[in-house]
PDB file of N, CA and C in Angstrom:
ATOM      1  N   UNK A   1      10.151 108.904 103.552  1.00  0.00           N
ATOM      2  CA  UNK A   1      10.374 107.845 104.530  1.00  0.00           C
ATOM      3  C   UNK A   1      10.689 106.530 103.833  1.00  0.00           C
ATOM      4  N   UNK A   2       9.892 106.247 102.282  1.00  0.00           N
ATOM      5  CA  UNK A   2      10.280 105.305 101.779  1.00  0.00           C
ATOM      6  C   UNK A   2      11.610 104.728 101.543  1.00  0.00           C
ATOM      7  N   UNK A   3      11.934 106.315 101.141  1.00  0.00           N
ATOM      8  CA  UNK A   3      13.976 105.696 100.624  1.00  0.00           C
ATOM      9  C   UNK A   3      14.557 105.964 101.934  1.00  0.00           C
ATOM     10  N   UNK A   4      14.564 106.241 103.100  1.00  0.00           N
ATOM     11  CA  UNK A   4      15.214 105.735 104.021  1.00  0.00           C
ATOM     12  C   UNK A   4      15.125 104.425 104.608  1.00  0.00           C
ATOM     13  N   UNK A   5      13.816 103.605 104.198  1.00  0.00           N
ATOM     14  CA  UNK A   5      13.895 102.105 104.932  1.00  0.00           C
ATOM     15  C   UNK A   5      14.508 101.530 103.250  1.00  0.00           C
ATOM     16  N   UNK A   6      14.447 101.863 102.142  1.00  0.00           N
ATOM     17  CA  UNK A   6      15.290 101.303 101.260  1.00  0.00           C
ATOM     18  C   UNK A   6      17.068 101.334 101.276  1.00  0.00           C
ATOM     19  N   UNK A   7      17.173 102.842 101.470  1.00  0.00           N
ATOM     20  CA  UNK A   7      18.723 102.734 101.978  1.00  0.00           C
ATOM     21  C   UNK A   7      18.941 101.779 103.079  1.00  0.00           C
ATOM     22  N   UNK A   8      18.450 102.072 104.518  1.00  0.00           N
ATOM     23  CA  UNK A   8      18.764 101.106 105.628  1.00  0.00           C
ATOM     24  C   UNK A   8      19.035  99.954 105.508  1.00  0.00           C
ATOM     25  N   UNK A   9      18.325  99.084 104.565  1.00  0.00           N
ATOM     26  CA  UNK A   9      17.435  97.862 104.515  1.00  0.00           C
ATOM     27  C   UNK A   9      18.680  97.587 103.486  1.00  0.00           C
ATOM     28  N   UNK A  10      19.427  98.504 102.732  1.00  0.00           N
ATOM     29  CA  UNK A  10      20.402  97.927 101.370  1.00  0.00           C
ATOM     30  C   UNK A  10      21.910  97.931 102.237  1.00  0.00           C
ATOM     31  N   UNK A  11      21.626  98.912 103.012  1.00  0.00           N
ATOM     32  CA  UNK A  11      23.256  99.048 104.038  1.00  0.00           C
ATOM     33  C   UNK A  11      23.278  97.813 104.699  1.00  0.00           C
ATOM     34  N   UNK A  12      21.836  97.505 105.095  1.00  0.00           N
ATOM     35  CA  UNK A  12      22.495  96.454 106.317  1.00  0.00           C
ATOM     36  C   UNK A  12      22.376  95.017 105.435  1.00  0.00           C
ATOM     37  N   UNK A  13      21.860  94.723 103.855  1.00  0.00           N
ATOM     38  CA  UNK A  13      21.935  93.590 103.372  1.00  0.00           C
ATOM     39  C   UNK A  13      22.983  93.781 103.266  1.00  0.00           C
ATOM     40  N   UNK A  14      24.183  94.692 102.514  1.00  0.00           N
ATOM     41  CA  UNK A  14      25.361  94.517 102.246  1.00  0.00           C
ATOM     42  C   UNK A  14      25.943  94.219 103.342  1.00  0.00           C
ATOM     43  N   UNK A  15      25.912  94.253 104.433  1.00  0.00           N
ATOM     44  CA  UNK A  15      26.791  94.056 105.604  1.00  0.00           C
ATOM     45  C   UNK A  15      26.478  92.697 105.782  1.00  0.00           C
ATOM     46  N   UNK A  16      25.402  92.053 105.206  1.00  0.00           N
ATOM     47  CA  UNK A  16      24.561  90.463 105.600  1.00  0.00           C
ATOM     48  C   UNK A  16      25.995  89.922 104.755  1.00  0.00           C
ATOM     49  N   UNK A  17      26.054  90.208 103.293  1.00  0.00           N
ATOM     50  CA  UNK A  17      26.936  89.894 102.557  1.00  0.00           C
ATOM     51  C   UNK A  17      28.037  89.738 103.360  1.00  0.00           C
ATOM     52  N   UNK A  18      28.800  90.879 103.304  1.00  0.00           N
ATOM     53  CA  UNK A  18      30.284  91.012 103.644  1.00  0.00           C
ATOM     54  C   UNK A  18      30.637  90.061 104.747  1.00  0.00           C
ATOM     55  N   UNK A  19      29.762  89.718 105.936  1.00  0.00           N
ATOM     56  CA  UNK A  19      29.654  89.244 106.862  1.00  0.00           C
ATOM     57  C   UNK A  19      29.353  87.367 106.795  1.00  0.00           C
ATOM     58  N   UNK A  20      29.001  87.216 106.181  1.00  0.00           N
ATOM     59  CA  UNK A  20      28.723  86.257 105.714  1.00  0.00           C
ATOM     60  C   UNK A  20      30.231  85.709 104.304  1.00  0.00           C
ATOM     61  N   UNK A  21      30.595  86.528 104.062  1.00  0.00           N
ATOM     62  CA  UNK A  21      31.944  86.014 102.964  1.00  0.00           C
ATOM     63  C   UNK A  21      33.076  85.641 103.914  1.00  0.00           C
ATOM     64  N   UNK A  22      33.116  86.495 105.376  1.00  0.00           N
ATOM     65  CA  UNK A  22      34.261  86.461 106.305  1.00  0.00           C
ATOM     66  C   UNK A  22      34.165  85.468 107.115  1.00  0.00           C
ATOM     67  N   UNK A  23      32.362  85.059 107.422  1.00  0.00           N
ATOM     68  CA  UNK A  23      31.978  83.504 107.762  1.00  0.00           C
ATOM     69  C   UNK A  23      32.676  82.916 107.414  1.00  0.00           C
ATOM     70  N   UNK A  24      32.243  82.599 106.031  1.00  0.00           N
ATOM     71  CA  UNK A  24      33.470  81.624 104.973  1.00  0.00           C
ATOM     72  C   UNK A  24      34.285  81.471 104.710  1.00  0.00           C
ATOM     73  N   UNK A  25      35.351  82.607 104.731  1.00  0.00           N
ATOM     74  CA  UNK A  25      36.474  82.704 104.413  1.00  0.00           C
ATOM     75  C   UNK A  25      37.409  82.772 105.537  1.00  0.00           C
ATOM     76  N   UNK A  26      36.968  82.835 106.878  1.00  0.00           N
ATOM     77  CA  UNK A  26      37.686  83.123 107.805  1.00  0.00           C
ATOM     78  C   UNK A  26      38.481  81.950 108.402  1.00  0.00           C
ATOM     79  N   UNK A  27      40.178  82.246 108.455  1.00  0.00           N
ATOM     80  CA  UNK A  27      40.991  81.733 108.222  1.00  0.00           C
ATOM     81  C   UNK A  27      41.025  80.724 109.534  1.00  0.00           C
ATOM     82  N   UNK A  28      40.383  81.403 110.916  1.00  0.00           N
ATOM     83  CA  UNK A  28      40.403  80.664 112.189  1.00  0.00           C
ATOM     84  C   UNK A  28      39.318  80.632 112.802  1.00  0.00           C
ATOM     85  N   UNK A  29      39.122  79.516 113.094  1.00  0.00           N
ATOM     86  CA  UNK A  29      37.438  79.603 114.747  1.00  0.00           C
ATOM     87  C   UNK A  29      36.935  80.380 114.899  1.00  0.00           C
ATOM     88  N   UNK A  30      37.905  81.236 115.805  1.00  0.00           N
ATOM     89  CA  UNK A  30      37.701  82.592 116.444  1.00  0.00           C
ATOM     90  C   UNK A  30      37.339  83.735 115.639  1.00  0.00           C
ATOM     91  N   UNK A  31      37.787  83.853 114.367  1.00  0.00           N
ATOM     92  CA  UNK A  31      37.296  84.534 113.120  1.00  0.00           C
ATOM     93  C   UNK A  31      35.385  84.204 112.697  1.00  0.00           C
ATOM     94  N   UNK A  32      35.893  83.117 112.958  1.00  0.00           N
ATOM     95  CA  UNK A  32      34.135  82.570 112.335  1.00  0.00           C
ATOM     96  C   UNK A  32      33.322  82.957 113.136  1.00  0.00           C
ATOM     97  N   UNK A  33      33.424  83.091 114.612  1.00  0.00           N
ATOM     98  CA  UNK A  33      32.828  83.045 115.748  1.00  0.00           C
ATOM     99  C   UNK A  33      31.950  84.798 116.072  1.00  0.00           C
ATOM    100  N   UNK A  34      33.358  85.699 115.854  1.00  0.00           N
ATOM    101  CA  UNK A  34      33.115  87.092 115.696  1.00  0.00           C
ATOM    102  C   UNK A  34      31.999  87.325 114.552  1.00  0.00           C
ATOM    103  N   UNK A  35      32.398  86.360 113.307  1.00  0.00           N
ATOM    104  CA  UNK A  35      31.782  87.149 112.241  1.00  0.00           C
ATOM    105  C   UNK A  35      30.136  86.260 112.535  1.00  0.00           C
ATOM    106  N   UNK A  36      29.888  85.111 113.234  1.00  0.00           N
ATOM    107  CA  UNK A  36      28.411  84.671 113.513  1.00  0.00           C
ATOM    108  C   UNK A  36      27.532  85.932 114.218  1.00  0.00           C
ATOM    109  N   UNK A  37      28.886  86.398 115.353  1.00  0.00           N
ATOM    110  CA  UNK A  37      28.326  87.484 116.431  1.00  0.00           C
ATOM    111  C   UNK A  37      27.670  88.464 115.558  1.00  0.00           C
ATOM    112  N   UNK A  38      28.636  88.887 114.816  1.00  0.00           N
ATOM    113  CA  UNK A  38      28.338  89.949 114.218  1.00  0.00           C
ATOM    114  C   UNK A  38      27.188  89.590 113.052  1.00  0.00           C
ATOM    115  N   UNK A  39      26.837  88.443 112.425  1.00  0.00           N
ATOM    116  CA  UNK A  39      25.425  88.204 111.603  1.00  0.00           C
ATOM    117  C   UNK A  39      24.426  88.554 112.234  1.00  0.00           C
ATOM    118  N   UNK A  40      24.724  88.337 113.983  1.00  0.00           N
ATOM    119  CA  UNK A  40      23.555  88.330 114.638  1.00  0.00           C
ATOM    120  C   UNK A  40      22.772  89.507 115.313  1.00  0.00           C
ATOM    121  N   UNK A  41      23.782  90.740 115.331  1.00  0.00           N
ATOM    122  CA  UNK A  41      23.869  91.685 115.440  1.00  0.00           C
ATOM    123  C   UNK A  41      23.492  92.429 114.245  1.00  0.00           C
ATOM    124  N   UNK A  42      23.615  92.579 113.486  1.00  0.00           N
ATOM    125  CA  UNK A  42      23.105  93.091 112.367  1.00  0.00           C
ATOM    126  C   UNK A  42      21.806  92.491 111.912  1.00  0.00           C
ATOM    127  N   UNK A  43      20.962  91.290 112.231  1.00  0.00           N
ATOM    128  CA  UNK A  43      19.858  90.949 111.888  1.00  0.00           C
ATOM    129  C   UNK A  43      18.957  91.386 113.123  1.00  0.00           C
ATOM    130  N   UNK A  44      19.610  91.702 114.064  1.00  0.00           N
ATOM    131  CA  UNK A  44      18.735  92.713 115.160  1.00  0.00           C
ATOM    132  C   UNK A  44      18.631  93.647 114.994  1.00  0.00           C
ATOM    133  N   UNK A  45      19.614  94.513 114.539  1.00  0.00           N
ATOM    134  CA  UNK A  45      19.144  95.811 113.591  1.00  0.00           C
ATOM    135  C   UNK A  45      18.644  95.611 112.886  1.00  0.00           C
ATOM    136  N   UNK A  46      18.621  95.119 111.833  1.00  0.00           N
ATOM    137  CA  UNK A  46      17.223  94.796 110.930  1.00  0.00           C
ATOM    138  C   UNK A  46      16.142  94.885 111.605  1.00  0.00           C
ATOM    139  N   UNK A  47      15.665  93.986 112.454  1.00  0.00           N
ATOM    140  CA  UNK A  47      14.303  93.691 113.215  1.00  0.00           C
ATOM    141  C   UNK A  47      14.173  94.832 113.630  1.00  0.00           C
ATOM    142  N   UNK A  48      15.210  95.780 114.873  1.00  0.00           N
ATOM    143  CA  UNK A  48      14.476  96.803 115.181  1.00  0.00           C
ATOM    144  C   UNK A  48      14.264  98.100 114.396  1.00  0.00           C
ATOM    145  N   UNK A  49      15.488  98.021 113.198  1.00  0.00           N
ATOM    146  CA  UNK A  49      14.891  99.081 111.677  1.00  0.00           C
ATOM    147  C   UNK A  49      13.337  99.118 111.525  1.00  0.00           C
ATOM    148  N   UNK A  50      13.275  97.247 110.976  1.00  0.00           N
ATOM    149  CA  UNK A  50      11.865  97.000 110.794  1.00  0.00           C
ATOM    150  C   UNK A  50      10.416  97.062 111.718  1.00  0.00           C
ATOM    151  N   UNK A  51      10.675  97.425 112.891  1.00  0.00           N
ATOM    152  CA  UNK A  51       9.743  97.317 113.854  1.00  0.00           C
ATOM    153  C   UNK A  51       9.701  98.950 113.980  1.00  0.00           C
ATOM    154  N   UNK A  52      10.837 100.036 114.004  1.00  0.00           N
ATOM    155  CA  UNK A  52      10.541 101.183 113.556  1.00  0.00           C
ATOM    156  C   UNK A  52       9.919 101.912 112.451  1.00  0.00           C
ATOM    157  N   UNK A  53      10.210 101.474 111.107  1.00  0.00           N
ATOM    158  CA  UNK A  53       9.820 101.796 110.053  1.00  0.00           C
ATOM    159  C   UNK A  53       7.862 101.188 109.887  1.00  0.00           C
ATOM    160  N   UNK A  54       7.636 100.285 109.932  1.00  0.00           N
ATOM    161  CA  UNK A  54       5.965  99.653 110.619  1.00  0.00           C
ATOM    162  C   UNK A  54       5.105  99.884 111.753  1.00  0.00           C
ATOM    163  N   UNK A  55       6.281 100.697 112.679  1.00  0.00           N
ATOM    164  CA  UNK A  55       5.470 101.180 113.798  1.00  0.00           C
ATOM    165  C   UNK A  55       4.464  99.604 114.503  1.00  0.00           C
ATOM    166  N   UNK A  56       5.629  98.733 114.557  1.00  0.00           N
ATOM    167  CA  UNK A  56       4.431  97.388 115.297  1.00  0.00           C
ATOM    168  C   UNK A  56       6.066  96.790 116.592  1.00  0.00           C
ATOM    169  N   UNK A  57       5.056  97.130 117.771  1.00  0.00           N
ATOM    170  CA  UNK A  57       6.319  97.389 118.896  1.00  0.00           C
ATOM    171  C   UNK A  57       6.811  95.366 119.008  1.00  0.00           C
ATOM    172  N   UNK A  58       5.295  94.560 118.276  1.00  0.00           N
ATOM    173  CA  UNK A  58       6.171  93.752 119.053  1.00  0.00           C
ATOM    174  C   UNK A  58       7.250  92.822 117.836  1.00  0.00           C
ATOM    175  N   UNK A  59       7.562  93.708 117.180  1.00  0.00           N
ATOM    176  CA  UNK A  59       9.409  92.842 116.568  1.00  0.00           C
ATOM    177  C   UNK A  59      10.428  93.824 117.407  1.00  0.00           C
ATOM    178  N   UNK A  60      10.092  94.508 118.012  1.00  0.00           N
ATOM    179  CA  UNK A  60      11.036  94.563 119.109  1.00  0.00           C
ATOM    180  C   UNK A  60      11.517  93.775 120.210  1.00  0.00           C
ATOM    181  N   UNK A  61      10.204  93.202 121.006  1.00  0.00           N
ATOM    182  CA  UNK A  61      10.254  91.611 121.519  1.00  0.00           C
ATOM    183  C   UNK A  61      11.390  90.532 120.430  1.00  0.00           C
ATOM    184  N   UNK A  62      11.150  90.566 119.344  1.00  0.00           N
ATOM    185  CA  UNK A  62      11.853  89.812 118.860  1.00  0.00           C
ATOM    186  C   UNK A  62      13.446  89.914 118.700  1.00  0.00           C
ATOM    187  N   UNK A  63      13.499  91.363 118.193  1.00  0.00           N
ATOM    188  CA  UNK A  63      14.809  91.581 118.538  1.00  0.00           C
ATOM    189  C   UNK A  63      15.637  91.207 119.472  1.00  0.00           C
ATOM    190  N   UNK A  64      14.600  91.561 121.010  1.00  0.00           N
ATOM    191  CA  UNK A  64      15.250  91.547 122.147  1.00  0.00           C
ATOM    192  C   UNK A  64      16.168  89.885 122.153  1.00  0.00           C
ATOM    193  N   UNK A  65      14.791  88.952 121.967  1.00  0.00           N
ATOM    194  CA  UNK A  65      15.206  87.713 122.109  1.00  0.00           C
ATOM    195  C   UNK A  65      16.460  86.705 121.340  1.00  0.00           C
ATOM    196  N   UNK A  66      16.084  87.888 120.293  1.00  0.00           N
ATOM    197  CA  UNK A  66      17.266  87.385 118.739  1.00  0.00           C
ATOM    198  C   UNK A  66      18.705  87.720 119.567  1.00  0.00           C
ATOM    199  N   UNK A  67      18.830  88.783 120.284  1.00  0.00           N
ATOM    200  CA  UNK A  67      19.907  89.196 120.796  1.00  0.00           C
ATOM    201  C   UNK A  67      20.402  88.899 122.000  1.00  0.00           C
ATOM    202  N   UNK A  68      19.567  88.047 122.703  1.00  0.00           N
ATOM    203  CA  UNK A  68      19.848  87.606 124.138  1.00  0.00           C
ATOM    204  C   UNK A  68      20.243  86.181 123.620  1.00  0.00           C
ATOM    205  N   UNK A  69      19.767  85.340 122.590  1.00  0.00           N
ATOM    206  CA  UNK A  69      20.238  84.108 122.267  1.00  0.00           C
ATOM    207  C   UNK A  69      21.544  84.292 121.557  1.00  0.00           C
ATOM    208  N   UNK A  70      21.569  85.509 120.451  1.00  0.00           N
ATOM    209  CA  UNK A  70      23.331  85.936 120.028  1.00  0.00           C
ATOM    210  C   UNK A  70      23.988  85.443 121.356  1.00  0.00           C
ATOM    211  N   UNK A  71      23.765  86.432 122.426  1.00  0.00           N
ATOM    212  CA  UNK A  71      24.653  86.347 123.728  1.00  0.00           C
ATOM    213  C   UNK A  71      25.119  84.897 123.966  1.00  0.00           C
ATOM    214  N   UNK A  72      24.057  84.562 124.293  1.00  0.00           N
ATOM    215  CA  UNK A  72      24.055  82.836 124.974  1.00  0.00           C
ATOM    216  C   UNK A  72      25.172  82.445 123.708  1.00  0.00           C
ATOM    217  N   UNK A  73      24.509  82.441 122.635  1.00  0.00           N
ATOM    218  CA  UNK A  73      26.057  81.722 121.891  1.00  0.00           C
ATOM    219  C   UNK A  73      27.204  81.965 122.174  1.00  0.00           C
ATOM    220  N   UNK A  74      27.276  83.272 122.024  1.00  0.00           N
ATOM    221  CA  UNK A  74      28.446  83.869 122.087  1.00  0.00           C
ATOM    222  C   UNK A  74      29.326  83.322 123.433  1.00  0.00           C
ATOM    223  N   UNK A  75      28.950  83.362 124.367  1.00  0.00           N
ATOM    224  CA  UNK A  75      29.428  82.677 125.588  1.00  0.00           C
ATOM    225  C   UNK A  75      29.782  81.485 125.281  1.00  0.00           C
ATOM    226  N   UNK A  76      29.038  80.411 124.734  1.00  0.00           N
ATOM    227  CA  UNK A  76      29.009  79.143 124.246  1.00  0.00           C
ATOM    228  C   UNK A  76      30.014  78.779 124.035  1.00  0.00           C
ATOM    229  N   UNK A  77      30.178  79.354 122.937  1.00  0.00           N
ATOM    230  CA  UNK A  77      31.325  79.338 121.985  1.00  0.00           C
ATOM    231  C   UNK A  77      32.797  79.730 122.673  1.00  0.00           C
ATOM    232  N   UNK A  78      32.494  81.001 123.549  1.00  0.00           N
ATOM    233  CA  UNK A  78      33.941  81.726 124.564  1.00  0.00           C
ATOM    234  C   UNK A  78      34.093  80.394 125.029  1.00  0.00           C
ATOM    235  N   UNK A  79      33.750  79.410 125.784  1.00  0.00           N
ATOM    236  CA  UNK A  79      33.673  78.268 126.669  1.00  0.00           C
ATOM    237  C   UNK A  79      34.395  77.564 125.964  1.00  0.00           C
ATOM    238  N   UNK A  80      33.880  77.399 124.602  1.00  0.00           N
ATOM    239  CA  UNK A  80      34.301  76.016 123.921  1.00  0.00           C
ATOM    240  C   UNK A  80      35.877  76.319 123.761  1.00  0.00           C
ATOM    241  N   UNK A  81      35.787  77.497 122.650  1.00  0.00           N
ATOM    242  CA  UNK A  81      37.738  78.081 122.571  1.00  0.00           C
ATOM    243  C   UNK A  81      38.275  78.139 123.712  1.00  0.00           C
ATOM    244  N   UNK A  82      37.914  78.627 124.490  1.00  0.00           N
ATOM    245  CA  UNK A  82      38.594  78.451 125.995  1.00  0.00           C
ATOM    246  C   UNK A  82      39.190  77.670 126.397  1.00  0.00           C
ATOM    247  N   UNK A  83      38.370  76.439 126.216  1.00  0.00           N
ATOM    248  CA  UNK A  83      38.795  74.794 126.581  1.00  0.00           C
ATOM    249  C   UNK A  83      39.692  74.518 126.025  1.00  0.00           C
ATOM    250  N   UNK A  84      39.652  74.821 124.614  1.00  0.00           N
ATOM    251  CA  UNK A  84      40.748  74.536 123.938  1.00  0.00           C
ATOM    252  C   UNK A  84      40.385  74.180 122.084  1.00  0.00           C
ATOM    253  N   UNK A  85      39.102  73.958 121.990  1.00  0.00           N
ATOM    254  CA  UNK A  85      38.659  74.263 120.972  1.00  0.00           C
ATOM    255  C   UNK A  85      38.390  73.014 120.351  1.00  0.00           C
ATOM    256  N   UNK A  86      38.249  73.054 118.940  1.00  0.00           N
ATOM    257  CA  UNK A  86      38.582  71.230 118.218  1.00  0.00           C
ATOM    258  C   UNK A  86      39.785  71.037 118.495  1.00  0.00           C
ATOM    259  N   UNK A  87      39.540  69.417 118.335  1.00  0.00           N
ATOM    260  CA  UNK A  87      41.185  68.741 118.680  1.00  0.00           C
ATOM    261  C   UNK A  87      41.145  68.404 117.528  1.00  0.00           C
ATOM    262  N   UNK A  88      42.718  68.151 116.896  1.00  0.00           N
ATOM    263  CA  UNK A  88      42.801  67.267 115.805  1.00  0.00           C
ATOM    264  C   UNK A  88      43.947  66.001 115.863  1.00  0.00           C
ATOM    265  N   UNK A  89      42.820  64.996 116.703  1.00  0.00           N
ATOM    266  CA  UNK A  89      43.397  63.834 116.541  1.00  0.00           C
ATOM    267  C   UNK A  89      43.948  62.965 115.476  1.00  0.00           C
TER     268      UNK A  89
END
């Protein structure tokens, strides 16, 4: 059971990585925006990896909440590009 929360736990840091370089590197808004979604999504898998692998139900609560506030951004953000985004006066 050990080396499966070590594999899990190394798959989804590398994805923290990769995800985090496309943060940075991403050429438009809307690029940056996907790849936040997607940080946030993958650190909820984490939580609920970790709340499986410990057997303690409530970082599942946490998850939940980690992922209902992803949402709310995510909308946020749909709103803002929508509008029209930064201006560059």
């Amino acid at each position: 059971m050990h080396y499966i929360y070590l594999i899990t736990f190394g798959l989804l840091s590398i994805a923290l990585v990769l995800i985090f370089i496309r943060l940075l590197i991403g050429p438009t808004l809307p690029d940056r925006v996907v790849a936040l979604e997607l940080l946030a999504t993958v650190i909820v898998g984490m939580t609920g990896a970790h709340a499986i692998f410990t057997e303690r139900s409530s970082f599942i609560d946490v998850a939940i909440v980690t992922a209902l506030t992803a949402f709310l951004a995510a909308i946020g953000f749909a709103r803002f590009l929508e509008r029209g985004g930064p201006r560059d006066d």
